[in-house]
N, C-alpha and C. Protein backbone atom coordinates (compact mmCIF):
# COMPACT_ATOMS: atom_id res chain seq x y z
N UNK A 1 34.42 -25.55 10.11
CA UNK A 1 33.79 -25.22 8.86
C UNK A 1 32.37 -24.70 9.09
N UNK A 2 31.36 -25.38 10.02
CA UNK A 2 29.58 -25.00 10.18
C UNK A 2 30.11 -23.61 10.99
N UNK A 3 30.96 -23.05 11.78
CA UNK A 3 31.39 -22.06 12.20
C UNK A 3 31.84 -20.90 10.89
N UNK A 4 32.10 -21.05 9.88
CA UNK A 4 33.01 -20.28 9.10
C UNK A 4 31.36 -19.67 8.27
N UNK A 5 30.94 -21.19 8.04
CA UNK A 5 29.76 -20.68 6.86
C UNK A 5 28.66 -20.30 7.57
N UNK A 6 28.45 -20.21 9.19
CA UNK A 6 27.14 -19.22 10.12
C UNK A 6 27.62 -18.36 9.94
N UNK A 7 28.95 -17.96 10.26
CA UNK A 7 29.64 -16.35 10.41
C UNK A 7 29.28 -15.29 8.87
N UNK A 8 29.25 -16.68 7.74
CA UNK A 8 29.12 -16.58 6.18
C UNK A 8 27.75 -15.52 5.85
N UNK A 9 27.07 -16.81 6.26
CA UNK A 9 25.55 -16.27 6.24
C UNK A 9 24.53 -15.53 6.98
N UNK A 10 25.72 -15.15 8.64
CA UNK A 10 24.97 -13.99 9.19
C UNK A 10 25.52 -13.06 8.32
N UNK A 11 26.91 -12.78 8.17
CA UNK A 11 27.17 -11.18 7.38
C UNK A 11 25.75 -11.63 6.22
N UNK A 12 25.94 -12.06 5.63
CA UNK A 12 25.28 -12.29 4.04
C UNK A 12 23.46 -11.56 5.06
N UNK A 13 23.07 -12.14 5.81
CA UNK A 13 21.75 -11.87 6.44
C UNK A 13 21.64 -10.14 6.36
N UNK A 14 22.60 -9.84 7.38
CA UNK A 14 22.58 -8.81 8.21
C UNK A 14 23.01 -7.51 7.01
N UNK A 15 23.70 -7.58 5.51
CA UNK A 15 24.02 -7.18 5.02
C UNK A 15 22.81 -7.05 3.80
N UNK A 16 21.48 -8.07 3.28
CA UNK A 16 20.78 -7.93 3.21
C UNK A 16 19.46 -7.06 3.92
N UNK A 17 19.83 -6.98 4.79
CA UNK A 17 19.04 -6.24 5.85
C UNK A 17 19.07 -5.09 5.56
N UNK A 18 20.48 -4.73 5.42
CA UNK A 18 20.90 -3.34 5.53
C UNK A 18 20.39 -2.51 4.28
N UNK A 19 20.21 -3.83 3.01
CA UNK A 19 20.20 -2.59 1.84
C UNK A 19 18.60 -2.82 1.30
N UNK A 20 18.12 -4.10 2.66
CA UNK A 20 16.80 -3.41 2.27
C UNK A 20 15.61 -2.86 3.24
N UNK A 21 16.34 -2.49 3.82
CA UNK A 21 16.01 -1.37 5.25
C UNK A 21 16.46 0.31 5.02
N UNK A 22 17.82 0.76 3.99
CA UNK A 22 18.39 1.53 4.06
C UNK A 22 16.87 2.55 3.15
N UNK A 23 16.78 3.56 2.97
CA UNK A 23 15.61 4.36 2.88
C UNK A 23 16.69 5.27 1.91
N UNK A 24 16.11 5.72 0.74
CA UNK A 24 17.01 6.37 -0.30
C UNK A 24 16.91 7.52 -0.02
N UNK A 25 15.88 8.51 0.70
CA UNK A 25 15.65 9.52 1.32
C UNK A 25 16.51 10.00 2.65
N UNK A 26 17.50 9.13 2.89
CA UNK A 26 17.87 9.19 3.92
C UNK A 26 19.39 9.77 3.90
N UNK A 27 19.65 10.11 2.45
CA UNK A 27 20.89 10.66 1.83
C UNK A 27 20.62 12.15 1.60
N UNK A 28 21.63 13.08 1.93
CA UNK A 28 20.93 14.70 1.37
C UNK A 28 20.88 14.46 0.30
N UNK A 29 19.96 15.01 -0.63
CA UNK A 29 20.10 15.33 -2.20
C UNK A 29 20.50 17.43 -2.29
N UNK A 30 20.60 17.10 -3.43
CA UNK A 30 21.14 18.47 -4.37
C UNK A 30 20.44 19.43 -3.58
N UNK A 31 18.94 18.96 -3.72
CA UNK A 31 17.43 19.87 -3.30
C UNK A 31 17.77 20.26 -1.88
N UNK A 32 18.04 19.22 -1.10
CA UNK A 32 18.27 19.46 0.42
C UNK A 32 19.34 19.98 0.73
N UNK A 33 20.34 20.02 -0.16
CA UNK A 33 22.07 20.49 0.38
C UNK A 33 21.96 22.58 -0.05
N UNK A 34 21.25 22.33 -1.02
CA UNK A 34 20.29 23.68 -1.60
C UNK A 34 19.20 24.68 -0.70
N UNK A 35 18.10 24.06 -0.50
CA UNK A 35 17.47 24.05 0.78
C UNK A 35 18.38 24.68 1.99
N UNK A 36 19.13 24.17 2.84
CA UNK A 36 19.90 24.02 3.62
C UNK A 36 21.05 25.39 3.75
N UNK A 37 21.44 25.30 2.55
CA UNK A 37 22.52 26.40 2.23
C UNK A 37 21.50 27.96 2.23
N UNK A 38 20.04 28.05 1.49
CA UNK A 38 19.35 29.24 1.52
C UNK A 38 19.30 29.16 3.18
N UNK A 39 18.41 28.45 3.79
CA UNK A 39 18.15 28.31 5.22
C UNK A 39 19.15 29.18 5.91
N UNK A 40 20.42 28.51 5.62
CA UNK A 40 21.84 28.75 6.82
C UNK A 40 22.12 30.61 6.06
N UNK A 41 22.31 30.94 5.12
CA UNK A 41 22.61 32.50 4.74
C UNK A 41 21.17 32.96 4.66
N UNK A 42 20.42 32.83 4.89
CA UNK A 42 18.93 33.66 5.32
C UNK A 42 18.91 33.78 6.90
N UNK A 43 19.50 32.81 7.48
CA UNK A 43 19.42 33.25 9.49
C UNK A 43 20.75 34.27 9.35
N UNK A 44 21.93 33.65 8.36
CA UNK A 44 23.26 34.65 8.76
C UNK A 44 22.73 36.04 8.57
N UNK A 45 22.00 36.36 7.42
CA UNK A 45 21.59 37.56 6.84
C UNK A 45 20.96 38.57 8.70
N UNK A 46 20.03 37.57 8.60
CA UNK A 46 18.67 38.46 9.87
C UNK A 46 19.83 38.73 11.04
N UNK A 47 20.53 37.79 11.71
CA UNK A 47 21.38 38.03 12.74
C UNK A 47 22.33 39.10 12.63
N UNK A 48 23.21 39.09 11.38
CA UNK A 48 23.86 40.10 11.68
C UNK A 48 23.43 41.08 10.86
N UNK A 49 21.86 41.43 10.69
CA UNK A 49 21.25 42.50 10.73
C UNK A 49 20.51 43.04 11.92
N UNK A 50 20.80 42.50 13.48
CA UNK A 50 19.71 42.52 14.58
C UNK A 50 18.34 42.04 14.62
N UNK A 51 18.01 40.21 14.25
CA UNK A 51 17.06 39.83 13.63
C UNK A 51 17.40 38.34 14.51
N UNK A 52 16.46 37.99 14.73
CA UNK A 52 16.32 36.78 15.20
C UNK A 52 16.57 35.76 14.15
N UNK A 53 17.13 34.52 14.43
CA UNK A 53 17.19 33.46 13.10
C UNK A 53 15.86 32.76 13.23
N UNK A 54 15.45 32.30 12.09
CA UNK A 54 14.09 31.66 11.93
C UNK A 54 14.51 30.01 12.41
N UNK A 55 12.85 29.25 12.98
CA UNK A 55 13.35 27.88 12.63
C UNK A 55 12.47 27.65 11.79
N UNK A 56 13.13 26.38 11.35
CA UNK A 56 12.64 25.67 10.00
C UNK A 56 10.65 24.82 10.68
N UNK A 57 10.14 24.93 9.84
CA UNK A 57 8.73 24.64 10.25
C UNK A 57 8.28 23.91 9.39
N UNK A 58 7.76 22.64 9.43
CA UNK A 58 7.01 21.78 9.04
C UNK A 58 6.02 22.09 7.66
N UNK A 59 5.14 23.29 8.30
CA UNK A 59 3.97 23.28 7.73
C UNK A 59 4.43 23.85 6.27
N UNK A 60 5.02 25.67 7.03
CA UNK A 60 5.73 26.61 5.91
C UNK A 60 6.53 25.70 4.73
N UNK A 61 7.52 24.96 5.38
CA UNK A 61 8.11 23.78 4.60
C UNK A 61 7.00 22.85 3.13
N UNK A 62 6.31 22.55 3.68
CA UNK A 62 5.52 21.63 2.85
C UNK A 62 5.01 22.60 1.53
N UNK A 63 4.88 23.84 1.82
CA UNK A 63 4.18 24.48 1.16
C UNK A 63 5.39 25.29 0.18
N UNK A 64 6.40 25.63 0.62
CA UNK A 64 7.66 25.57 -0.02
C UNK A 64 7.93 24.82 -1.33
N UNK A 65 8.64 23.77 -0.39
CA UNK A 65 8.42 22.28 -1.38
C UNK A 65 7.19 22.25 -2.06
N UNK A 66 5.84 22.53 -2.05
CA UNK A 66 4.81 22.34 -3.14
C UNK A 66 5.63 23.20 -4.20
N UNK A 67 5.22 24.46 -3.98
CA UNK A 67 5.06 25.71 -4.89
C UNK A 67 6.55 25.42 -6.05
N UNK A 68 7.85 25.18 -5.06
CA UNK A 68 8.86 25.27 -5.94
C UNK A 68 8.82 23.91 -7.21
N UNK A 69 8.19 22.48 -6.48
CA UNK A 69 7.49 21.87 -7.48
C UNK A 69 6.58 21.80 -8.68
N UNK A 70 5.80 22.92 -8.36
CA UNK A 70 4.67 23.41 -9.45
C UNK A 70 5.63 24.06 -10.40
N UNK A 71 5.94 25.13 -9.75
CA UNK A 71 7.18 25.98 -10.65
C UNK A 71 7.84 25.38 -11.94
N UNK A 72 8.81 24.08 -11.18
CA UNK A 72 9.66 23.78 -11.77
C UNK A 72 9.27 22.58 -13.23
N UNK A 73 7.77 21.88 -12.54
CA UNK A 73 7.21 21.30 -13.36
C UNK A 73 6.49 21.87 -14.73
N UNK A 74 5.96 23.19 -14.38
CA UNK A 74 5.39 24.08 -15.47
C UNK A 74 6.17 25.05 -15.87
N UNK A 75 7.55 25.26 -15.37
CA UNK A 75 8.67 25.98 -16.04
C UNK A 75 7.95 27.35 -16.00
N UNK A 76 6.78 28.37 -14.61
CA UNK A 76 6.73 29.35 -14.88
C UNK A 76 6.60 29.50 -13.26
N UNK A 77 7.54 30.87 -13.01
CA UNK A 77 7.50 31.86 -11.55
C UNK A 77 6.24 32.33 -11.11
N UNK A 78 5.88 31.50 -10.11
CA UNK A 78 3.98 32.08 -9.49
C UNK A 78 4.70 31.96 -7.92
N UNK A 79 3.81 33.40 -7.52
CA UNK A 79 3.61 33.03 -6.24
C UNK A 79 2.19 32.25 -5.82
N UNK A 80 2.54 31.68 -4.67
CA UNK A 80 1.24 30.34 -4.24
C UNK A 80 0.41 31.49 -3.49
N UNK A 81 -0.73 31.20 -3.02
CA UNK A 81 -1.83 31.61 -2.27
C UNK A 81 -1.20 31.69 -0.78
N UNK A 82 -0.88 33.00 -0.52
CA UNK A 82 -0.43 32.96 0.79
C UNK A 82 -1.89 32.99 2.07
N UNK A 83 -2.99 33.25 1.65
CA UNK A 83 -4.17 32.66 2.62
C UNK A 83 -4.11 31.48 2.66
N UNK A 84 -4.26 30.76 1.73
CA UNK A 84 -4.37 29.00 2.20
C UNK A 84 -2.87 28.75 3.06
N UNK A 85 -1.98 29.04 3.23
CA UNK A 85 -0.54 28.90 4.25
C UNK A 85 -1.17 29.84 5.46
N UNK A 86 -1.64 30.67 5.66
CA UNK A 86 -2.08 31.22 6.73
C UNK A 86 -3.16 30.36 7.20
N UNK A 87 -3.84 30.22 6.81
CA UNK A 87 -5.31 28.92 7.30
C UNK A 87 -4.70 27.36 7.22
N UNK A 88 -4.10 27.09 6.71
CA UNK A 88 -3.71 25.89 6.77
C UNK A 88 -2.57 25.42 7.69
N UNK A 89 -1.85 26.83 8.02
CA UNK A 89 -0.30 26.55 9.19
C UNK A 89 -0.69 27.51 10.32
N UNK A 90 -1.94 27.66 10.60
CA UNK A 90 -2.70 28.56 11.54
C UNK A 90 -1.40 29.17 11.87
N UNK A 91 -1.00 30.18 10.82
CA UNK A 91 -0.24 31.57 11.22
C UNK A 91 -0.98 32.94 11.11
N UNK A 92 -0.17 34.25 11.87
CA UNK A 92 -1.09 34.89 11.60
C UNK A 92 -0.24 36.25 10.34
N UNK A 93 0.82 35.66 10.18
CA UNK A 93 1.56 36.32 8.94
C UNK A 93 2.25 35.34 8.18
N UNK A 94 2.21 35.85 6.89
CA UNK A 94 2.88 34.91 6.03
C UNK A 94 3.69 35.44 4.77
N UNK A 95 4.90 35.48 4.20
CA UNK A 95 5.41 35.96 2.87
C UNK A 95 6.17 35.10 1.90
N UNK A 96 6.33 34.80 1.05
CA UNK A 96 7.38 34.23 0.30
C UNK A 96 8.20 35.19 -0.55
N UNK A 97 9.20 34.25 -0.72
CA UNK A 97 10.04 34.31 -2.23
C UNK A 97 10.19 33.88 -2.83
N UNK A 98 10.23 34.26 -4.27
CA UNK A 98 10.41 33.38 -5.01
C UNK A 98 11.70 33.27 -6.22
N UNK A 99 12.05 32.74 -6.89
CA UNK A 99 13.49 32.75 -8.01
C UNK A 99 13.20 31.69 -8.72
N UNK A 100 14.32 31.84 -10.11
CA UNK A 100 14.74 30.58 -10.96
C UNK A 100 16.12 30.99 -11.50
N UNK A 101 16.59 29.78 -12.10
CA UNK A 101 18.02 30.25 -11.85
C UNK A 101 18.62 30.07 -12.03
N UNK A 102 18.82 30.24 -10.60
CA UNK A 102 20.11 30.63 -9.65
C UNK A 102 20.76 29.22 -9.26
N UNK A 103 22.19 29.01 -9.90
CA UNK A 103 22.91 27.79 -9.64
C UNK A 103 22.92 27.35 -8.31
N UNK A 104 23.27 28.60 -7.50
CA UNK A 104 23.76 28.21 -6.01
C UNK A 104 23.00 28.48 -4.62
N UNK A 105 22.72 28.24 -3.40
CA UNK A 105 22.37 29.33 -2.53
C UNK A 105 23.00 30.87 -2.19
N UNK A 106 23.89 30.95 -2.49
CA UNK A 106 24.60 32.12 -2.11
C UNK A 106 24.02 33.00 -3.30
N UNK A 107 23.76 32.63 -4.47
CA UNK A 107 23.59 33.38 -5.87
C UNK A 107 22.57 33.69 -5.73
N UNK A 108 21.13 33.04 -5.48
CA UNK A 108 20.07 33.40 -5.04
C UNK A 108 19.53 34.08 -3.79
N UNK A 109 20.40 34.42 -2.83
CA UNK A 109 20.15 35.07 -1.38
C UNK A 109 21.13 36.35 -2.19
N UNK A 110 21.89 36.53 -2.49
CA UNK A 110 22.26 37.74 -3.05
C UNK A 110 21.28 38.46 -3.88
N UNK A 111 20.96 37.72 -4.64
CA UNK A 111 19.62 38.50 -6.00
C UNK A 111 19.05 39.17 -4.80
N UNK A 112 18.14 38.20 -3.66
CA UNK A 112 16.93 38.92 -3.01
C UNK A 112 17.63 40.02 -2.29
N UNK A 113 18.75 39.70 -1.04
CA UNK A 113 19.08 40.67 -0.64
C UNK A 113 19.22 42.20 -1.44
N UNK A 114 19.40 42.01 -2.87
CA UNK A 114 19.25 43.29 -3.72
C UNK A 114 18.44 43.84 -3.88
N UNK A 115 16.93 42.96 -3.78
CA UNK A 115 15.52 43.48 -3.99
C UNK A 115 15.17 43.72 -2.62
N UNK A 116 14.70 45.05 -3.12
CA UNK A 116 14.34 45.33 -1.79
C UNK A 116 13.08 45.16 -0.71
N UNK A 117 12.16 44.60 -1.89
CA UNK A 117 11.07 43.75 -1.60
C UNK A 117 11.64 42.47 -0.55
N UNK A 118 12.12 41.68 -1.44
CA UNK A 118 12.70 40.26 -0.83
C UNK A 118 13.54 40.52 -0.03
N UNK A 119 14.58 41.14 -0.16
CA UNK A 119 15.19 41.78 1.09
C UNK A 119 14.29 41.80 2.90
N UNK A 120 13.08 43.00 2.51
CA UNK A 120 12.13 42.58 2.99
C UNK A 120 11.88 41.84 4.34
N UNK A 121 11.36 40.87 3.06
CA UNK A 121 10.73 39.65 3.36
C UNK A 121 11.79 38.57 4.94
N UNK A 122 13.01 38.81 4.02
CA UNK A 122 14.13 38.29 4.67
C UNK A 122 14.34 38.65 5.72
N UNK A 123 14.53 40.00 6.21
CA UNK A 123 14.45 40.72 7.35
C UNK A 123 13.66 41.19 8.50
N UNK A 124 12.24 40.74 7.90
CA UNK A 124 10.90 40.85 8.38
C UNK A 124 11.19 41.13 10.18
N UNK A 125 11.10 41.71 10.81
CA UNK A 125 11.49 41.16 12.12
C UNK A 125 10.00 40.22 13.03
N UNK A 126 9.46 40.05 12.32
CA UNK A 126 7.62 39.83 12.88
C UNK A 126 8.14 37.93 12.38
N UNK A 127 8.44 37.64 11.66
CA UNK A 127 8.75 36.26 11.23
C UNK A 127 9.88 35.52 11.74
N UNK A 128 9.49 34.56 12.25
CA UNK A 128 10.08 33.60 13.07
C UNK A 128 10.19 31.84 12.58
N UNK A 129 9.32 31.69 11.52
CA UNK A 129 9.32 30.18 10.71
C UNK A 129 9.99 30.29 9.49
N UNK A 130 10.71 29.41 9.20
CA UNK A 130 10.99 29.17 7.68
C UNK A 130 10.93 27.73 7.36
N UNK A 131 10.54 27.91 5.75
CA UNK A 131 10.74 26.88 5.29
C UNK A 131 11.15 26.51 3.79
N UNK A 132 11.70 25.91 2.44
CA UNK A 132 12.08 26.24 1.55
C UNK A 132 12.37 24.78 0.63
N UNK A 133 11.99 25.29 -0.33
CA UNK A 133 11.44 24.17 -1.66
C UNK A 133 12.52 25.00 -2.34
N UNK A 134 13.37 23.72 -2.98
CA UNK A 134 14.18 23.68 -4.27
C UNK A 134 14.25 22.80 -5.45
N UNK A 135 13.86 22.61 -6.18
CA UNK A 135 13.71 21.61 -6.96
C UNK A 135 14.17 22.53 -8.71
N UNK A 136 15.71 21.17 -9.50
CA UNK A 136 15.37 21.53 -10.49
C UNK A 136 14.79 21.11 -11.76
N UNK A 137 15.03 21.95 -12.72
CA UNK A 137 13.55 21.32 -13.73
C UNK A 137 14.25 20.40 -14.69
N UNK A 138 14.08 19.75 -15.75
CA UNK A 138 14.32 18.50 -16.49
C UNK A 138 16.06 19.40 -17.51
N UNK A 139 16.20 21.01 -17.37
CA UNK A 139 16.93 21.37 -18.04
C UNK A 139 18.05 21.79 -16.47
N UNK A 140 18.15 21.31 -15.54
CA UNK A 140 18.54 21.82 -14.53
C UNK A 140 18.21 22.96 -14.08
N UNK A 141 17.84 24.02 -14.72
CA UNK A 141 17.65 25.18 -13.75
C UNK A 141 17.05 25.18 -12.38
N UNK A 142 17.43 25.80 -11.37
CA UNK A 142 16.77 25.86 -9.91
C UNK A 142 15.31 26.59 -10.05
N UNK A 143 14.17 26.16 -9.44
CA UNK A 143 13.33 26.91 -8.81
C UNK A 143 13.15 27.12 -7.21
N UNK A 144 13.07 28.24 -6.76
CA UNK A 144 13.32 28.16 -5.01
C UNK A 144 12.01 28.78 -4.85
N UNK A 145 11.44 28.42 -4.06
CA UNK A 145 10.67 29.37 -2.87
C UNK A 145 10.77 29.13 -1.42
N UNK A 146 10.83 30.41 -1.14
CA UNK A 146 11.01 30.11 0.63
C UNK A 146 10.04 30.85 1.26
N UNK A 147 9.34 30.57 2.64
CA UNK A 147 7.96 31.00 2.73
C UNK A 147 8.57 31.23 4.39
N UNK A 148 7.92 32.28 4.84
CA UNK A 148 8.26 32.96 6.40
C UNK A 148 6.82 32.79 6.96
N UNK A 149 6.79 32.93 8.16
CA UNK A 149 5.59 32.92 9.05
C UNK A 149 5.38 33.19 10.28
N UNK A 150 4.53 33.42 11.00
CA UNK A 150 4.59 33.78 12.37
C UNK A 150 3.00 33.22 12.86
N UNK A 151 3.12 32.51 14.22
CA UNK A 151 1.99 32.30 14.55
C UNK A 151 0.96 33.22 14.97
């Protein structure tokens, strides 16, 4: 029996542990499965256009994630200050994109690929960082920005 109810109260321990150790961030969300999907058809795009695929970068990232936050919180399309991302991610080029929206990644990498601006941007061959903020607003719509860079 003192065998049945240790075995009891390690699970019971070790199972407490778990759910309050487990980190809720540690699950993809919508934002990140979103994120992720622009990321993966923005390298497909450059490659099989003769383009190097970008990696994902920290800094560009943060600034992503800001901007598409501001966006989505004030429900209006701005581009951010691309000097403060150049001085602040000591790059020596920098561009974004920007959208609202767009349900899906594929729906929104199509729009830009149409513009030929964002297109662009996408193809840049000088840019080598990416990074990309999705967040949507209290009515669901998506706001994206994705920001390129080169040291």
């Amino acid at each position: 029996m003192k065998k049945v109810m240790f075995a009891r109260r390690s699970l019971a321990v070790a199972f407490a542990f778990v759910l309050l150790t487990a980190h809720p961030s540690s699950a993809a969300t919508a934002s990140d499965t979103y994120e992720l999907g622009v990321k993966s058809i923005t390298n497909k795009s450059r490659v099989s256009n003769g383009k190097v695929a970008l990696s994902h970068q920290w800094c560009v990232d943060k600034y992503a994630e800001e901007n598409a936050r501001i966006m989505a919180s004030r429900r209006v399309l701005a581009h951010q200050s691309l000097s403060r991302i150049l001085r602040n991610c000591n790059l020596s080029r920098v561009g974004e994109n920007i959208a609202k929206g767009y349900s899906t990644p594929s729906l929104v990498m199509a729009a830009w690929m149409a513009s030929s601006g964002h297109k662009a941007n996408i193809l840049n061959y000088r840019y080598r960082l990416i990074g990309v903020g999705a967040v949507r607003d209290q009515y669901g719509r998506w706001w994206v920005s994705q920001v390129f860079g080169t040291r």
